[in-house]
N, C-alpha and C. Protein backbone atom coordinates (compact mmCIF):
# COMPACT_ATOMS: atom_id res chain seq x y z
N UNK A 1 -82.12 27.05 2.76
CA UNK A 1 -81.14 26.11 2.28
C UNK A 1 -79.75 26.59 2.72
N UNK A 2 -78.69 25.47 3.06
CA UNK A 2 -77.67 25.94 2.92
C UNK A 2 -76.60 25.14 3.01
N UNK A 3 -75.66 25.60 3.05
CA UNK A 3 -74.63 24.52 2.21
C UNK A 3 -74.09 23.63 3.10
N UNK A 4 -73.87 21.87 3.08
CA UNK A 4 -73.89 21.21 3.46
C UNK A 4 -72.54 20.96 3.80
N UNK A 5 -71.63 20.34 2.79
CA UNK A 5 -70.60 20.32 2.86
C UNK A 5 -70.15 20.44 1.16
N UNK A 6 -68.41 20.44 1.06
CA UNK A 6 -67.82 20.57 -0.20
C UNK A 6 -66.81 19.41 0.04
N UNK A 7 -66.70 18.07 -1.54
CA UNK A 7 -66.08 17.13 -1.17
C UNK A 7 -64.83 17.46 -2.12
N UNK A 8 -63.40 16.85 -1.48
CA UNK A 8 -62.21 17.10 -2.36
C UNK A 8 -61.65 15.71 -2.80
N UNK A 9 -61.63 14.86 -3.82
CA UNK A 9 -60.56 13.39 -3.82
C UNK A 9 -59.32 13.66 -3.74
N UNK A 10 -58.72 13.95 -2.59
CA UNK A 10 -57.14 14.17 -2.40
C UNK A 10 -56.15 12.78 -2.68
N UNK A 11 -55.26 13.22 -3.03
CA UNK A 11 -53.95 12.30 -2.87
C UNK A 11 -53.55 11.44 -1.65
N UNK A 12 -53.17 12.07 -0.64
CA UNK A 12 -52.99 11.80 0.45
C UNK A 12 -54.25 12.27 1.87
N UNK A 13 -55.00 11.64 1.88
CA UNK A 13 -55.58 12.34 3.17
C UNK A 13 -55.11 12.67 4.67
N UNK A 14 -54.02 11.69 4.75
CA UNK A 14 -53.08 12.30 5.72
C UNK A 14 -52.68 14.03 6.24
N UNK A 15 -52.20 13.84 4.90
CA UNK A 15 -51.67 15.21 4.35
C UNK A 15 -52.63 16.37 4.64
N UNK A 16 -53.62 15.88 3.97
CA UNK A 16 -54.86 16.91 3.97
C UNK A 16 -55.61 17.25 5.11
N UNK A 17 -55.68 16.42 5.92
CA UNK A 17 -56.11 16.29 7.22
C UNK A 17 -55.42 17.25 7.98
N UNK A 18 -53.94 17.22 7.93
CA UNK A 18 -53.06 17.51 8.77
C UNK A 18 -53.15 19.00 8.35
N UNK A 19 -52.92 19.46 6.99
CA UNK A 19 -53.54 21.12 6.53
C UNK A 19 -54.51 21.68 6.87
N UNK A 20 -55.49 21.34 7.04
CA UNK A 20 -56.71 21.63 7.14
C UNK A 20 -56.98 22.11 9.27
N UNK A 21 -56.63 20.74 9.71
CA UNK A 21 -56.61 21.42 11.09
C UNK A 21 -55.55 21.79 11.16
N UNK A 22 -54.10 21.80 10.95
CA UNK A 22 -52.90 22.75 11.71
C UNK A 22 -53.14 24.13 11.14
N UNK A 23 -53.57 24.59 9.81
CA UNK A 23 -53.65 26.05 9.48
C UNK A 23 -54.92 26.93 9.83
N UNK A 24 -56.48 25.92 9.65
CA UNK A 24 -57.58 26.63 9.08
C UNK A 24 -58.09 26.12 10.47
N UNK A 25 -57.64 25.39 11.61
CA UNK A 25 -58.28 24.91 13.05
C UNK A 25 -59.68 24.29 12.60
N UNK A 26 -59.53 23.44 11.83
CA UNK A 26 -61.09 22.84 11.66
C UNK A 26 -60.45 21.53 12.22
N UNK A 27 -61.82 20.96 12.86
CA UNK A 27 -61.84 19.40 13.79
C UNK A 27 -62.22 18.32 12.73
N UNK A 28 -61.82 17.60 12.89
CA UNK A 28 -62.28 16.18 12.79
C UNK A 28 -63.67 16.20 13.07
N UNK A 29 -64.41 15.80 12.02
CA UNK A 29 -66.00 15.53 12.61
C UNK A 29 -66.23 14.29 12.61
N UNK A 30 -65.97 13.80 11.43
CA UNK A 30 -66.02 11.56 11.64
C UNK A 30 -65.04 11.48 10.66
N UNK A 31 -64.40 10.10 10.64
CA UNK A 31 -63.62 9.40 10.13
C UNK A 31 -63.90 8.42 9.76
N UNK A 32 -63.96 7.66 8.64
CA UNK A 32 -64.90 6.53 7.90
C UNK A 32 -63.99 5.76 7.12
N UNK A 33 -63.69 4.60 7.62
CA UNK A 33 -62.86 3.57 6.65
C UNK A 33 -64.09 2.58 5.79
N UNK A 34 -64.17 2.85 4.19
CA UNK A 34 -64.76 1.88 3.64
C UNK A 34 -63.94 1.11 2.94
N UNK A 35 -64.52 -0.19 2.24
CA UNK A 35 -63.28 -0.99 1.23
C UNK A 35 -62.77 0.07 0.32
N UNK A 36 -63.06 0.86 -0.22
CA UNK A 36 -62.63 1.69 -1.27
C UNK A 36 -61.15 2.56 -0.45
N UNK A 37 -61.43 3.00 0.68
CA UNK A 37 -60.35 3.73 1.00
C UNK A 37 -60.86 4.68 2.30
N UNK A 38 -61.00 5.68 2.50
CA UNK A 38 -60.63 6.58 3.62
C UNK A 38 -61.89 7.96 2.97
N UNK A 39 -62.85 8.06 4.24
CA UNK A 39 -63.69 9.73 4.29
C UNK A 39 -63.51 10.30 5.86
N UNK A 40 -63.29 11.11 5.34
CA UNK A 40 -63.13 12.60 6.65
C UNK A 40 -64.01 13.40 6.59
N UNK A 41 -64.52 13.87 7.55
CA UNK A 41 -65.39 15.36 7.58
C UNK A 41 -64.31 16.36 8.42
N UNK A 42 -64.15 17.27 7.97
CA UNK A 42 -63.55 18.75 8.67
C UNK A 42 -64.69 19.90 9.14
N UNK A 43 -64.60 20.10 10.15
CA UNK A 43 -65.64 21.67 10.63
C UNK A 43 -64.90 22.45 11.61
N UNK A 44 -65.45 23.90 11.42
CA UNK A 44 -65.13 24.28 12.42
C UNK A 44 -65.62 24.23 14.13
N UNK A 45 -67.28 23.68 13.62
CA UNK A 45 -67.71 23.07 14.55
C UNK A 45 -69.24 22.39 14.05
N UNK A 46 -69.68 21.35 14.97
CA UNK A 46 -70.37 20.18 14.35
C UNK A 46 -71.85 21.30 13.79
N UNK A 47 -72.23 21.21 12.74
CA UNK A 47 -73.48 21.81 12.15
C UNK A 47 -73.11 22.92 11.17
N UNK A 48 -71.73 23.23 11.63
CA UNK A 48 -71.13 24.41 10.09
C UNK A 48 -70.52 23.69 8.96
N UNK A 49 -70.74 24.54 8.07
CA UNK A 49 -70.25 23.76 6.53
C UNK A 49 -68.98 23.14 6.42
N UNK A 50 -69.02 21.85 6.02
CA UNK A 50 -68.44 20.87 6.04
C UNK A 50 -66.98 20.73 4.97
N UNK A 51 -65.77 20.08 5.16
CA UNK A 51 -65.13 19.61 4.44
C UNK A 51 -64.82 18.06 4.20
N UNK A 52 -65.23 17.90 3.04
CA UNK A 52 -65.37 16.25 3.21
C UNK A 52 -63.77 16.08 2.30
N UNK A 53 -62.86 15.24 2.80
CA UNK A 53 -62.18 14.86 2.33
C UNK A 53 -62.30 13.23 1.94
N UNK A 54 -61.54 12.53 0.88
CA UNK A 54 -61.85 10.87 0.18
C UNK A 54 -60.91 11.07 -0.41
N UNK A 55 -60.25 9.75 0.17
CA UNK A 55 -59.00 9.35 -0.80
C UNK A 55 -59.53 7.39 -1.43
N UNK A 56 -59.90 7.61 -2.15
CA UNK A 56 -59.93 6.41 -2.97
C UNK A 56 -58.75 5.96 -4.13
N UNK A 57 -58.22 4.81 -4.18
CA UNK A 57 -57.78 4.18 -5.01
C UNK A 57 -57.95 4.03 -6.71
N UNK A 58 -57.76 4.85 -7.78
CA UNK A 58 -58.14 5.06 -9.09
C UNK A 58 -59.02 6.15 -9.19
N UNK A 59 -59.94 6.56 -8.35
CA UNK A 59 -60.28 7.58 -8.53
C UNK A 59 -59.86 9.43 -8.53
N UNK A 60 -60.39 9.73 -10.10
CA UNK A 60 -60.03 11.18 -10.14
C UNK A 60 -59.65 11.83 -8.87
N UNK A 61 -58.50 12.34 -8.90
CA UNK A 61 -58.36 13.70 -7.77
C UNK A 61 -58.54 15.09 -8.65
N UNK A 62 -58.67 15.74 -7.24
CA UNK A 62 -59.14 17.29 -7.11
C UNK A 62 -58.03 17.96 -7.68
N UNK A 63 -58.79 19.11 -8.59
CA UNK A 63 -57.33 19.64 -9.82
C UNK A 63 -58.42 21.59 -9.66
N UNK A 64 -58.11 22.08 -9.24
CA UNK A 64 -58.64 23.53 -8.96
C UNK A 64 -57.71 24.68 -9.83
N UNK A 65 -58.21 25.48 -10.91
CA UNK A 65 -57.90 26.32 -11.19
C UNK A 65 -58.47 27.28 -11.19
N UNK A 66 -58.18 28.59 -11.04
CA UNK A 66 -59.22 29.70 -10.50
C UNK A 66 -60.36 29.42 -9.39
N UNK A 67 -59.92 28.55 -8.46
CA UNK A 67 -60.67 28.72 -7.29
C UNK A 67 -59.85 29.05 -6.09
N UNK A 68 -60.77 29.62 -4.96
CA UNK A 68 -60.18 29.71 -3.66
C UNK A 68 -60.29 29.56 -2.65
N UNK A 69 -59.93 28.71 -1.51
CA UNK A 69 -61.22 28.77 -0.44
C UNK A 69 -60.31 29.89 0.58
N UNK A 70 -61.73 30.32 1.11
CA UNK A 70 -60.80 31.75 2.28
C UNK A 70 -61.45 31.29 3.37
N UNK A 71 -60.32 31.65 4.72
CA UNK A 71 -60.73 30.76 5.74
C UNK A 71 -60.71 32.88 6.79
N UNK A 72 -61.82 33.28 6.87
CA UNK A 72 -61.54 34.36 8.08
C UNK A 72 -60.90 34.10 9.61
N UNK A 73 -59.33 34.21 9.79
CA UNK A 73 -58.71 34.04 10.97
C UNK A 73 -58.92 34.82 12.16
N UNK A 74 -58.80 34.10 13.50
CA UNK A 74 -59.32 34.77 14.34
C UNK A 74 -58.48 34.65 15.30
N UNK A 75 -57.46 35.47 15.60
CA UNK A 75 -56.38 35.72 15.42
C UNK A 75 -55.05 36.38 14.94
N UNK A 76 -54.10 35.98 14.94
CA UNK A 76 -52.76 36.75 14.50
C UNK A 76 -52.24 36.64 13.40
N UNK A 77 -52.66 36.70 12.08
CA UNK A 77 -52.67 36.87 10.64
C UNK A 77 -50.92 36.38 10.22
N UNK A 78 -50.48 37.42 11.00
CA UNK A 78 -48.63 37.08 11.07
C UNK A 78 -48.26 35.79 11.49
N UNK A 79 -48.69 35.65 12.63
CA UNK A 79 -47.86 34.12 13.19
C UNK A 79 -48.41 32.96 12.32
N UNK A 80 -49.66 33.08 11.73
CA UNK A 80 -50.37 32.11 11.15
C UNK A 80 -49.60 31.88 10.07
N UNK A 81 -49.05 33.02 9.32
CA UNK A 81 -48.25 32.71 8.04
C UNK A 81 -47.10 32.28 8.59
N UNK A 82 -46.17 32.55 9.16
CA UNK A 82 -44.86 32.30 9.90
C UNK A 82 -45.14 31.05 10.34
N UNK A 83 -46.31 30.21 11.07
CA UNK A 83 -46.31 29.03 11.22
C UNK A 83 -46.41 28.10 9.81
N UNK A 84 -47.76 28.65 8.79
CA UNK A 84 -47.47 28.00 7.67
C UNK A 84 -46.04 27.87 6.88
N UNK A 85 -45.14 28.87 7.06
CA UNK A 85 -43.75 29.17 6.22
C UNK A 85 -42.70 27.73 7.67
N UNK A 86 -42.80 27.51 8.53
CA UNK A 86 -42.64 26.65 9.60
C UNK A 86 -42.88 24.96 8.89
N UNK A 87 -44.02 24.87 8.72
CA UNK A 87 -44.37 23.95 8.11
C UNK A 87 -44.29 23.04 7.22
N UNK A 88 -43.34 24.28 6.19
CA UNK A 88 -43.05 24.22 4.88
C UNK A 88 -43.88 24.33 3.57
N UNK A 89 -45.15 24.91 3.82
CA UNK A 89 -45.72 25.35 3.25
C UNK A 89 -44.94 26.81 2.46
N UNK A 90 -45.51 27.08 0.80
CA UNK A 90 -45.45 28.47 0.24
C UNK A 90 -46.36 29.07 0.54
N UNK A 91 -45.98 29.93 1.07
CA UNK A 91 -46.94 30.98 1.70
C UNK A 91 -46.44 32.35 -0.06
N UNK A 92 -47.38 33.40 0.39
CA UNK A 92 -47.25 34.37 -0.38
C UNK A 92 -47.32 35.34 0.33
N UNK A 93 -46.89 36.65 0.16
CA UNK A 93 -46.38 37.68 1.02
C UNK A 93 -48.15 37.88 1.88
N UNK A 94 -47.89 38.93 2.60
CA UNK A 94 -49.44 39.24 3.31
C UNK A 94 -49.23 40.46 2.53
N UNK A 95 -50.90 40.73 2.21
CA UNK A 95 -51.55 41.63 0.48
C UNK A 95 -52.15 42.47 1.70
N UNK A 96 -52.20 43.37 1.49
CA UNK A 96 -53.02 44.44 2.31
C UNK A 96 -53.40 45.52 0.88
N UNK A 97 -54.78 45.07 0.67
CA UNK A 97 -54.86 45.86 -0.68
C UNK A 97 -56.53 46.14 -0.88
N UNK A 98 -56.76 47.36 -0.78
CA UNK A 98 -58.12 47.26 -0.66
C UNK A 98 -59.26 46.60 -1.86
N UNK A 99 -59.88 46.50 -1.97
CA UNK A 99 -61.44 46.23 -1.01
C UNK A 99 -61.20 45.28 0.15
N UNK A 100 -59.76 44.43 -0.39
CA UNK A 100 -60.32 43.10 0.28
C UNK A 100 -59.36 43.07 1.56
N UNK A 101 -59.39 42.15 2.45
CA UNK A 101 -59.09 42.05 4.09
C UNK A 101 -57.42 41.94 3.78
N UNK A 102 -56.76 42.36 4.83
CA UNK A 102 -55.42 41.75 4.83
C UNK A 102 -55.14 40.71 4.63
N UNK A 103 -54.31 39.82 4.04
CA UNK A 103 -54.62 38.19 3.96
C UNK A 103 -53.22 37.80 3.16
N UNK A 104 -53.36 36.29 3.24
CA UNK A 104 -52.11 35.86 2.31
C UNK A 104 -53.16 34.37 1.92
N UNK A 105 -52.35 33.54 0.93
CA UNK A 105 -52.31 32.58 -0.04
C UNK A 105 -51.29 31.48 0.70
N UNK A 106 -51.94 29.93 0.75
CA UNK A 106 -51.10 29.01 0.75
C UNK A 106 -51.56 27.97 0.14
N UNK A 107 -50.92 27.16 -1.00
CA UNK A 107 -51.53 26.09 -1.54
C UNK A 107 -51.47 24.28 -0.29
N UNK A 108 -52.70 24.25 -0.64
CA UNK A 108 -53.21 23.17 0.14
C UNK A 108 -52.44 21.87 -0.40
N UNK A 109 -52.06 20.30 0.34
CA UNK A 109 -51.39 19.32 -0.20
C UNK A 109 -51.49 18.59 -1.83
N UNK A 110 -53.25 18.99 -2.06
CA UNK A 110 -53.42 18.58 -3.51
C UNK A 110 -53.65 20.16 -4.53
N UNK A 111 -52.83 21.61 -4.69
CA UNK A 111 -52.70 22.51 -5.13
C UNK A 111 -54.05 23.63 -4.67
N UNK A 112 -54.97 23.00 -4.24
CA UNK A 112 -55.80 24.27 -4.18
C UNK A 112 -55.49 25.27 -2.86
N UNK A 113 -55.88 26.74 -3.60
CA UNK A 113 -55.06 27.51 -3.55
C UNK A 113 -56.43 28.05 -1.99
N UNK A 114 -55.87 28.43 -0.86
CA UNK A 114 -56.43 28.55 0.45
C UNK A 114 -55.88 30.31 0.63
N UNK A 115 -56.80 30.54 1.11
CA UNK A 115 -56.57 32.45 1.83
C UNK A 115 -56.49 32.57 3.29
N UNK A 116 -55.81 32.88 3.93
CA UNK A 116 -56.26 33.31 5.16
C UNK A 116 -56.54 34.73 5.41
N UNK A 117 -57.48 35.24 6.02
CA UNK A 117 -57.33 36.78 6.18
C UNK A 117 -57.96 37.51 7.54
N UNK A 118 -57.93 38.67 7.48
CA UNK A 118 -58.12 39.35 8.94
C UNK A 118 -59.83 40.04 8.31
């Protein structure tokens, strides 16, 4: 078994779209206009675990406390934050603190809280 995808009801899917590939480089997998409103799939590539984004009209959005998603960068840890701080994203300093990888914190367009790390 294994994990399929994880769905978020964002605010803006624009928004979310645009976070998701400018920081974490995940693609567009399909794009789906129903009467209700707007579904996205995000991957890093077609058959890896999925981000489903849905923005519907009255329906609950995504409210995350004590969660995190961590994205392992592959790449330059620095410029990645310096582009998120670019962006206008809050970034949080880069943590170099053991057990865990070098990394920093940026909250995503609807608050949940994203890691990047080395």
């Amino acid at each position: 078994m294994r994990l399929n995808y994880i769905t978020f009801m964002v605010r803006d899917i624009d928004s979310s779209v645009d976070f998701y590939q400018d920081l974490a480089g995940l693609k567009m997998i399909n794009r789906i206009n129903v009467d209700a409103g707007e579904i996205v799939f995000l991957a890093n590539k077609e058959g890896e675990t999925m981000i489903e984004l849905i923005e519907f009209e009255g329906v609950e959005k995504v409210t995350a406390k004590g969660m995190v998603m961590s994205f392992a960068v592959e790449g330059d840890l620095d410029a990645l934050r310096e582009k998120a701080i670019k962006s206008g994203y809050d970034t949080s300093e880069i943590i170099a603190r053991e057990p865990k990888p070098r990394h920093f914190t940026v909250t995503d367009p609807d608050g949940i809280v994203v890691e990047f790390s080395m």
